[in-house]
Protein backbone atom coordinates (compact mmCIF):
# COMPACT_ATOMS: atom_id res chain seq x y z
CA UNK A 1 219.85 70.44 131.64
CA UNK A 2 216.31 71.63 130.76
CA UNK A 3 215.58 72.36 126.65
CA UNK A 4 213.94 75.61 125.75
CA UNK A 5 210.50 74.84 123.80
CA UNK A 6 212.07 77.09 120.95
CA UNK A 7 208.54 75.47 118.96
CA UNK A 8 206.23 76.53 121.75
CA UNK A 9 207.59 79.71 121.99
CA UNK A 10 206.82 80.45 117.94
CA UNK A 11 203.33 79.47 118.89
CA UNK A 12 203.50 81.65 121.76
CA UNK A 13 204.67 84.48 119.41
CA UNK A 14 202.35 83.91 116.70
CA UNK A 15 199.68 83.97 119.28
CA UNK A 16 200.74 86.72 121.13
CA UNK A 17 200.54 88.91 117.67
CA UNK A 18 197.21 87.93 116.11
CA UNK A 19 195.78 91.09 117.89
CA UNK A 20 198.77 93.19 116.75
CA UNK A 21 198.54 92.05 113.25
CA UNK A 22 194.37 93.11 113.31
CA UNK A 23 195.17 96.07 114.77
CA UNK A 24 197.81 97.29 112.82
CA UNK A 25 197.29 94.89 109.21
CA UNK A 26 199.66 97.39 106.61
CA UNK A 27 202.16 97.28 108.85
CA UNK A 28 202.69 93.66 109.46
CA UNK A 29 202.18 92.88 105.79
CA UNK A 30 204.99 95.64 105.43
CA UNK A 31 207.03 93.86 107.15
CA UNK A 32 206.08 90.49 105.90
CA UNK A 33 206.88 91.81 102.41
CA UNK A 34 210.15 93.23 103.63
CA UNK A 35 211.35 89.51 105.29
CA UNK A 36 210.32 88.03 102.09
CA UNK A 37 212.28 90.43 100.08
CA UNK A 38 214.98 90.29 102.04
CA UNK A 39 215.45 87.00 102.32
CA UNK A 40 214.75 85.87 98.86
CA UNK A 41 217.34 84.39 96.90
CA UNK A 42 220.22 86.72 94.92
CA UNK A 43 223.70 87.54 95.43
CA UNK A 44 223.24 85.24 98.56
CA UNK A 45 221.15 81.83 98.58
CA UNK A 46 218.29 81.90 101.29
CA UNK A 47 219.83 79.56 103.70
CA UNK A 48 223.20 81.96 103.69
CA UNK A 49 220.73 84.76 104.59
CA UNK A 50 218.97 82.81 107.06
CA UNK A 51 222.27 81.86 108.60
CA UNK A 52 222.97 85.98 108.73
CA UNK A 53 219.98 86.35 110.40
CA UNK A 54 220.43 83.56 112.93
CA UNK A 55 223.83 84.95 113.57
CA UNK A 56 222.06 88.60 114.35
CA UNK A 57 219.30 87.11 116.50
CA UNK A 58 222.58 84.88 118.59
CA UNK A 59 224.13 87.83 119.06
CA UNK A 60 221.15 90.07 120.08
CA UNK A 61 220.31 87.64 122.41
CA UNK A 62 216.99 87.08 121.04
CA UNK A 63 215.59 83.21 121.89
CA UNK A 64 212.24 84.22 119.48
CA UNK A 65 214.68 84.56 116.28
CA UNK A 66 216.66 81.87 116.90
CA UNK A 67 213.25 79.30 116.72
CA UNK A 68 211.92 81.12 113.53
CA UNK A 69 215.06 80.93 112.01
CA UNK A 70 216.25 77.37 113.22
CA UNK A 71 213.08 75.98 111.87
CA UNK A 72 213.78 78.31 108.71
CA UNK A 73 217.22 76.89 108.25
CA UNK A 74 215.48 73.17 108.62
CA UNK A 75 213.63 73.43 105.44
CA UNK A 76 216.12 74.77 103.37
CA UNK A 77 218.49 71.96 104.19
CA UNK A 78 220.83 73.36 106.49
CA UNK A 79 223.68 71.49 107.59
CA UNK A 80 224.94 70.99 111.32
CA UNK A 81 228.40 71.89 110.36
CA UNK A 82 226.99 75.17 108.49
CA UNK A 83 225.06 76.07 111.29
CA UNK A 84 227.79 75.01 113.84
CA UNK A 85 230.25 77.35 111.87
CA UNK A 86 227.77 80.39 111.84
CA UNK A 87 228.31 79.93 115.18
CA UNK A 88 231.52 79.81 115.37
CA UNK A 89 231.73 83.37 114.33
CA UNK A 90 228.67 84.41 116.35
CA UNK A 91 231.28 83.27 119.45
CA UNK A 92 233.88 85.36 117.66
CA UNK A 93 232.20 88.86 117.51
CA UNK A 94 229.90 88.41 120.29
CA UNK A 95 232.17 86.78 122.93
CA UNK A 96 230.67 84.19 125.76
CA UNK A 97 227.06 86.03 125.95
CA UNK A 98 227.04 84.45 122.01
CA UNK A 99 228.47 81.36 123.04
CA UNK A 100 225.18 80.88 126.01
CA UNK A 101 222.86 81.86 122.75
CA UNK A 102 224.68 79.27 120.90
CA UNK A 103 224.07 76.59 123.50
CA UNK A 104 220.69 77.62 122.92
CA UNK A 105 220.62 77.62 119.14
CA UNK A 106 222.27 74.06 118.94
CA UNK A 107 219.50 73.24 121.42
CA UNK A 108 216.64 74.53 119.26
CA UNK A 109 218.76 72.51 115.99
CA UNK A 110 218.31 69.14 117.89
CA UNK A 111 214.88 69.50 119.15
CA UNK A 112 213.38 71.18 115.71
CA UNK A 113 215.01 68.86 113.24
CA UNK A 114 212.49 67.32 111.23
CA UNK A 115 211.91 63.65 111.84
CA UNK A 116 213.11 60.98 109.49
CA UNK A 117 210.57 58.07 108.08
């Protein structure tokens, strides 16, 4: 089974956008500031709002959100079994289409973790 290069596809991204974000600079940082906002810590921790978003971008279908929010998850200590119950209910509400995204999230886990010394 072939991986999907979930880290060359964030460069890909990032590249992809460097015009976009010249071109159209108050809106990206509007929408920087938004992620940040959203996703700071509150009511929910960080890594349970990453997880949310994870689950939205399994179950939209969308491989770019899973890498950003994979690696995301890696630095704020995510566990497997965390992520592999986020899953869980991504398979729940989104049915087997969720379940191929999931393949592909646990795919992007493995391949992203950070390496131990």
């Amino acid at each position: 089974m072939s991986t999907f290069d979930h880290i060359g596809l964030i460069q890909d991204i990032n590249e992809s956008l460097s015009p976009f974000r010249k071109a159209q600079p108050e809106a990206m940082a509007g929408f920087g500031q938004l992620a940040r906002a959203a996703l700071a810590d509150g009511a929910l921790s960080a890594k349970q709002k990453e997880l949310i978003a994870l689950a939205i971008g399994v179950t939209q279908h969308c491989s770019g959100c899973i890498g950003f929010h994979v690696k995301a998850l890696h630095k704020l200590e995510c566990t497997r079994a965390e992520l592999e119950e986020m899953l869980a209910v991504c398979v729940y509400m989104g049915g087997g289409p969720a379940l191929m995204y999931a393949a592909e999230t646990i795919a992007a886990w493995e391949n992203m973790a950070p390496t131990k010394t």
